[in-house]
N, C-alpha and C. Protein backbone atom coordinates (compact mmCIF):
# COMPACT_ATOMS: atom_id res chain seq x y z
N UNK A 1 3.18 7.95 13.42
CA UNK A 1 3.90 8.21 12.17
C UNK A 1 3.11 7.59 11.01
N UNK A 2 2.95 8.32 10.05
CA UNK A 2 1.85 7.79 8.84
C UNK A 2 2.44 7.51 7.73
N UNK A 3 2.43 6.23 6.73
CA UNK A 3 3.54 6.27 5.85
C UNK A 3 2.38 7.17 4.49
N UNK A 4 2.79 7.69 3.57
CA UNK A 4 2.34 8.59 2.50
C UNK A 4 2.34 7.07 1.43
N UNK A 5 1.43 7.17 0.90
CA UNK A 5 1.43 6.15 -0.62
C UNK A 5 1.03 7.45 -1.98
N UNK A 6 1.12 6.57 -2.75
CA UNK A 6 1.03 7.37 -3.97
C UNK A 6 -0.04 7.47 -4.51
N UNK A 7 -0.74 8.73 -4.09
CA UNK A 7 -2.21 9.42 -4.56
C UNK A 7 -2.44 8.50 -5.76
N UNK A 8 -3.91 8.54 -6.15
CA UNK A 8 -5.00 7.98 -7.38
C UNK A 8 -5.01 8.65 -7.91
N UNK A 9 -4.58 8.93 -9.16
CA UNK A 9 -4.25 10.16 -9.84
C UNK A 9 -5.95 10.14 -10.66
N UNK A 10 -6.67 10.93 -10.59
CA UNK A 10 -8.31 10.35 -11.42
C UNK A 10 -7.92 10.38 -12.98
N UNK A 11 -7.02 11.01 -13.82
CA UNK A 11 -6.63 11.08 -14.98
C UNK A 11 -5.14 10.42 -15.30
N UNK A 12 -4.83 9.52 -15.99
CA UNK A 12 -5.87 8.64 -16.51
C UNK A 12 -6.52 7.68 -15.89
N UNK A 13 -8.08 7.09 -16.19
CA UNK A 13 -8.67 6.05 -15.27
C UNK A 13 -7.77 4.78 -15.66
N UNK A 14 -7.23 4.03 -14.68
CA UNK A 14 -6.95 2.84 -15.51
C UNK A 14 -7.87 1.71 -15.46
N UNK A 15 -8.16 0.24 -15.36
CA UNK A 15 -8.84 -0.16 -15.52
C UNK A 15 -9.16 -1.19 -14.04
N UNK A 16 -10.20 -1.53 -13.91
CA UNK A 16 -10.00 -1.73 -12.21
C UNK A 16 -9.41 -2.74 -11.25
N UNK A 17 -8.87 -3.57 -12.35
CA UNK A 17 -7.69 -4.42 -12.17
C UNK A 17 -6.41 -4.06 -11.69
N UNK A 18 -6.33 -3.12 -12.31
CA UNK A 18 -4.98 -2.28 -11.71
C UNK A 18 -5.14 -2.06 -10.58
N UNK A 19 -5.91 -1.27 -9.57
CA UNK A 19 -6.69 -1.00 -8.93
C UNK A 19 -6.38 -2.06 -7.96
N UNK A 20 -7.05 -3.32 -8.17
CA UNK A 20 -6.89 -3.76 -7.30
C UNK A 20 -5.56 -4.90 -7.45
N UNK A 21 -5.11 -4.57 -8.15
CA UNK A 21 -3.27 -5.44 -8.10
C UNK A 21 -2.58 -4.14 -6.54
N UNK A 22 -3.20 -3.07 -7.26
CA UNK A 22 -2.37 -2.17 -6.62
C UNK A 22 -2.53 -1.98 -5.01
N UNK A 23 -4.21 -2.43 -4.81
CA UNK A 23 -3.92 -2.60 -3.41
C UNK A 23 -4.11 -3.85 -2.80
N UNK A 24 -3.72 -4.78 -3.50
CA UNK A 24 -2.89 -5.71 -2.77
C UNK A 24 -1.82 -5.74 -2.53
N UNK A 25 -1.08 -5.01 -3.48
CA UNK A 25 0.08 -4.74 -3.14
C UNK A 25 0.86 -3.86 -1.66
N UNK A 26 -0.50 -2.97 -1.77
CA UNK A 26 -0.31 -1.90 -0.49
C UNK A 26 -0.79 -2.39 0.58
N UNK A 27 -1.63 -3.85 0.70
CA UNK A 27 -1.71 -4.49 1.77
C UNK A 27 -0.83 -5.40 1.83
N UNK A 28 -0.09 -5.69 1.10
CA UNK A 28 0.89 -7.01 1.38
C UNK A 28 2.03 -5.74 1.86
N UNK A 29 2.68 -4.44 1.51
CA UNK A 29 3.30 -3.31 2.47
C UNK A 29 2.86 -3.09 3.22
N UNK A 30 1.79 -3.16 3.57
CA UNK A 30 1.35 -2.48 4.87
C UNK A 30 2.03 -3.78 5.94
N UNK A 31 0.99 -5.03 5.76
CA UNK A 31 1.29 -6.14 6.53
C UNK A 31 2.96 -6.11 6.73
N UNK A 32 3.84 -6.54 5.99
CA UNK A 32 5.38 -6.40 5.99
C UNK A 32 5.77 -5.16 7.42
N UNK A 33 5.49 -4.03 6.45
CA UNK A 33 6.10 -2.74 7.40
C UNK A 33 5.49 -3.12 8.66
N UNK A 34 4.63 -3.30 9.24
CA UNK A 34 3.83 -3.98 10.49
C UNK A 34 4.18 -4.48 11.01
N UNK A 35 4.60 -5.76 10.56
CA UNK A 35 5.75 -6.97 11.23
C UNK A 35 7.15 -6.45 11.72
N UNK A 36 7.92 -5.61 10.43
CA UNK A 36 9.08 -5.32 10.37
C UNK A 36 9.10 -3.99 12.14
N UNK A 37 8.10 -3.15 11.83
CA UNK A 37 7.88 -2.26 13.33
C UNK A 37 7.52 -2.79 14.70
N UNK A 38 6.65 -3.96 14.56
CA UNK A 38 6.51 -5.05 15.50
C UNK A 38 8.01 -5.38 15.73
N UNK A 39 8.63 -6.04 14.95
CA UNK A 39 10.15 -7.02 15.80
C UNK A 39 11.26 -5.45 16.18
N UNK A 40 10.94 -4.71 14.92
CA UNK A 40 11.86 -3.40 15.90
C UNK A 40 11.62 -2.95 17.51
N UNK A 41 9.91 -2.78 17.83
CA UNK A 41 9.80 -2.14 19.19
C UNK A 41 9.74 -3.77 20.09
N UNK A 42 9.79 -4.89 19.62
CA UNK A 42 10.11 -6.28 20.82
C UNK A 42 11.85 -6.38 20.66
């Protein structure tokens, strides 16, 4: 099962800070949802 995130839209560029707030953010979700599917299937 694959979770969908929200495409890079190329217009507008934002600046590459954003960028990478944004995927830390999607690694600090990823990690979470991980754990949270881990204690569901134990």
């Amino acid at each position: 099962m694959t979770r969908t995130y929200p495409l890079r839209h190329p217009v507008p560029e934002p600046p590459p800070e954003v960028w990478r707030e944004w995927d830390v953010r999607k690694a600090l979700y990823d990690l979470v949802s991980r754990r949270a599917l881990d204690a569901d299937i134990s």
